[in-house]
N, C-alpha and C. Protein backbone atom coordinates (compact mmCIF):
# COMPACT_ATOMS: atom_id res chain seq x y z
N UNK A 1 79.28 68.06 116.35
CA UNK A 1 80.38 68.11 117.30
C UNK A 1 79.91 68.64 118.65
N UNK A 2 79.26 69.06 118.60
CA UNK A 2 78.64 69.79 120.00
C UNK A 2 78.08 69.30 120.76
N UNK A 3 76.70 68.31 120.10
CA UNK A 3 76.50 67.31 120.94
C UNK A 3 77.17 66.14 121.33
N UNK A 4 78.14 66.12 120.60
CA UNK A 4 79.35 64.89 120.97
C UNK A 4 79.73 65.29 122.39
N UNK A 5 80.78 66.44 121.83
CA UNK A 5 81.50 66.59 122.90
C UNK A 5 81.19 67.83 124.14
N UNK A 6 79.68 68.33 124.38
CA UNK A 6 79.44 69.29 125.01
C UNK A 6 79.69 70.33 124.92
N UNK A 7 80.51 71.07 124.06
CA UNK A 7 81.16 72.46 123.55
C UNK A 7 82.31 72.81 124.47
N UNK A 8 82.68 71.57 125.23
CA UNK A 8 83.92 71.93 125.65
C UNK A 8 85.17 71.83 125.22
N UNK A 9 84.98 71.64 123.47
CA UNK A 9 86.28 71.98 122.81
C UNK A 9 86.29 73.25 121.50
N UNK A 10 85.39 73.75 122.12
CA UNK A 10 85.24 74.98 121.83
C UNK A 10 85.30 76.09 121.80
N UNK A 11 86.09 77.14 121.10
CA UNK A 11 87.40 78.35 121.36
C UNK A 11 86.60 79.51 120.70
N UNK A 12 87.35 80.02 121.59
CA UNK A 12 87.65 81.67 120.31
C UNK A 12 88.70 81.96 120.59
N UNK A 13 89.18 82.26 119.03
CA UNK A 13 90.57 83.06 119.29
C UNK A 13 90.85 84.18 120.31
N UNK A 14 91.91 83.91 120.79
CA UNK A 14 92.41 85.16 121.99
C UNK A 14 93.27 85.83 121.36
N UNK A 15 93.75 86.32 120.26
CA UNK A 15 94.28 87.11 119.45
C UNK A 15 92.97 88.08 119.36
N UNK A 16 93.66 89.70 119.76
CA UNK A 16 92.74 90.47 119.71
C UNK A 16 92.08 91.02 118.47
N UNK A 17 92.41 90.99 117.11
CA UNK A 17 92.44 91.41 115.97
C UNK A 17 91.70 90.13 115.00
N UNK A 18 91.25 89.07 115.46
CA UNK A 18 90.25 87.58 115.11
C UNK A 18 89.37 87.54 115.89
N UNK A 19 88.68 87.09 115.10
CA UNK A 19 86.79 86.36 115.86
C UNK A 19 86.32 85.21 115.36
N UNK A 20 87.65 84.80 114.90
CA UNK A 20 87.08 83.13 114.28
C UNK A 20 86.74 82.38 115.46
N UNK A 21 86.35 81.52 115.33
CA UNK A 21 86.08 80.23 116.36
C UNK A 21 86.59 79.17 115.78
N UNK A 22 86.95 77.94 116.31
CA UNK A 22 87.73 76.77 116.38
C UNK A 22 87.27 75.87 117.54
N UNK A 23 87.89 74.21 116.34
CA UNK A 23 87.23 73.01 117.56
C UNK A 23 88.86 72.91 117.83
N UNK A 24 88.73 72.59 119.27
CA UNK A 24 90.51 72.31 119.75
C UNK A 24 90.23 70.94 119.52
N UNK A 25 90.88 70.73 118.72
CA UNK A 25 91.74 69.23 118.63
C UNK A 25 92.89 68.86 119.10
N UNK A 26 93.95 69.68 119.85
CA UNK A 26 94.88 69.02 120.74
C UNK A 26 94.61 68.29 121.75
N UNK A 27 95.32 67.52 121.74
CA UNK A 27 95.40 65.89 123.19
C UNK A 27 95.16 66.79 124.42
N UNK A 28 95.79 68.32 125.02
CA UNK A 28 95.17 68.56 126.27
C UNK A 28 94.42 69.80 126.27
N UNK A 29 93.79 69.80 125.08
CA UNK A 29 92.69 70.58 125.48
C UNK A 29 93.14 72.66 125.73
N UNK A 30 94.23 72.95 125.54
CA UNK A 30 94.95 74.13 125.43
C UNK A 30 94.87 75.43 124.66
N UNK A 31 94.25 74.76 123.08
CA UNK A 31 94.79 75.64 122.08
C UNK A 31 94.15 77.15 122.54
N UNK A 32 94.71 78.12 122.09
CA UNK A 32 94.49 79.52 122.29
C UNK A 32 93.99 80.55 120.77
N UNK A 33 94.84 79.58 120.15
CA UNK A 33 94.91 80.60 118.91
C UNK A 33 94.09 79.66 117.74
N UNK A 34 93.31 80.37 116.65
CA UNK A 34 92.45 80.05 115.62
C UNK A 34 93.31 78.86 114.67
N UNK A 35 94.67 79.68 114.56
CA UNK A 35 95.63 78.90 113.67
C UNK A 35 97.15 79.41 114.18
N UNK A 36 98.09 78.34 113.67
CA UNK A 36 99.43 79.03 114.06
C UNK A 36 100.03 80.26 113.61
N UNK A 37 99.19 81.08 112.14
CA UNK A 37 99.54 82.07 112.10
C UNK A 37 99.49 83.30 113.31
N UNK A 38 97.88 83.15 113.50
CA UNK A 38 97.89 84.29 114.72
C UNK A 38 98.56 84.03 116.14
N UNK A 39 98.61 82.79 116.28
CA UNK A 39 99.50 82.16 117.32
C UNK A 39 101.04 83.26 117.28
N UNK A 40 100.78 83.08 116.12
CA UNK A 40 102.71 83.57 115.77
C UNK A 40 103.02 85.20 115.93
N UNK A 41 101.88 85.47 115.32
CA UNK A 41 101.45 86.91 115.06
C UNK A 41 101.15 87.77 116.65
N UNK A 42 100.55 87.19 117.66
CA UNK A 42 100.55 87.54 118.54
C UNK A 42 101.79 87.55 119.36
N UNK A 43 102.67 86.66 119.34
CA UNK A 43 104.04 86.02 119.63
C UNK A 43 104.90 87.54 119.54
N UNK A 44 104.92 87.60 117.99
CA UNK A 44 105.96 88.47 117.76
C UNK A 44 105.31 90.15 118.60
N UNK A 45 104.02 90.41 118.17
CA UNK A 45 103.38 91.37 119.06
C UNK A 45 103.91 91.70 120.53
N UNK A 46 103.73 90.42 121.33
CA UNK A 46 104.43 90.78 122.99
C UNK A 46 106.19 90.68 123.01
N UNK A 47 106.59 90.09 121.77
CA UNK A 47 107.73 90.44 121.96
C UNK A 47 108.25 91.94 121.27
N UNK A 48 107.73 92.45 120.35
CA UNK A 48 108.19 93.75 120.12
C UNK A 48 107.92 94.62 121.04
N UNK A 49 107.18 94.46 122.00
CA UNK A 49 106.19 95.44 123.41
C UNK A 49 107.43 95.40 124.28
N UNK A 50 108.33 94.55 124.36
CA UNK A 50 108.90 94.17 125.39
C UNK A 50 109.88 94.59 125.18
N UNK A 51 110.50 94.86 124.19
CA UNK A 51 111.74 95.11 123.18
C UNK A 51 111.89 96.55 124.13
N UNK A 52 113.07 97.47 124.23
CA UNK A 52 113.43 98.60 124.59
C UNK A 52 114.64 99.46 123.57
N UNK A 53 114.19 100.27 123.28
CA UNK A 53 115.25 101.09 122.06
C UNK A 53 115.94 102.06 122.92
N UNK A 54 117.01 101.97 122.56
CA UNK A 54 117.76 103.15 122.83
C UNK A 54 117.86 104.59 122.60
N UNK A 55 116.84 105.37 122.85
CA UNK A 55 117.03 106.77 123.14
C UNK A 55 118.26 107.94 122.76
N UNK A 56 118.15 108.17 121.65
CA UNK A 56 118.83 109.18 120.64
C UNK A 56 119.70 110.30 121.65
């Protein structure tokens, strides 16, 4: 695959807690995440960060 396609479909996960690597196989070339779990997993991460509790 590498010499196919130059290693320009070639990732590392941006989920901070993975170090897998991955060939992007999406049509534009985008993917971010190893698999849709950490995709998801990171997801819920910036949304609990963002979240604000109410103070007792």
């Amino acid at each position: 695959m590498l010499c196919w396609e130059g290693g320009s479909r070639l990732g590392r996960c941006t989920r901070s807690a993975c170090s897998r690597a991955y060939v992007d196989t999406s049509r534009n070339g985008r993917r971010r995440y190893c698999t849709a779990r950490c995709g998801n997993t990171e997801a819920v991460m910036r949304h609990r960060s963002r979240q604000s509790y109410p103070k007792p």
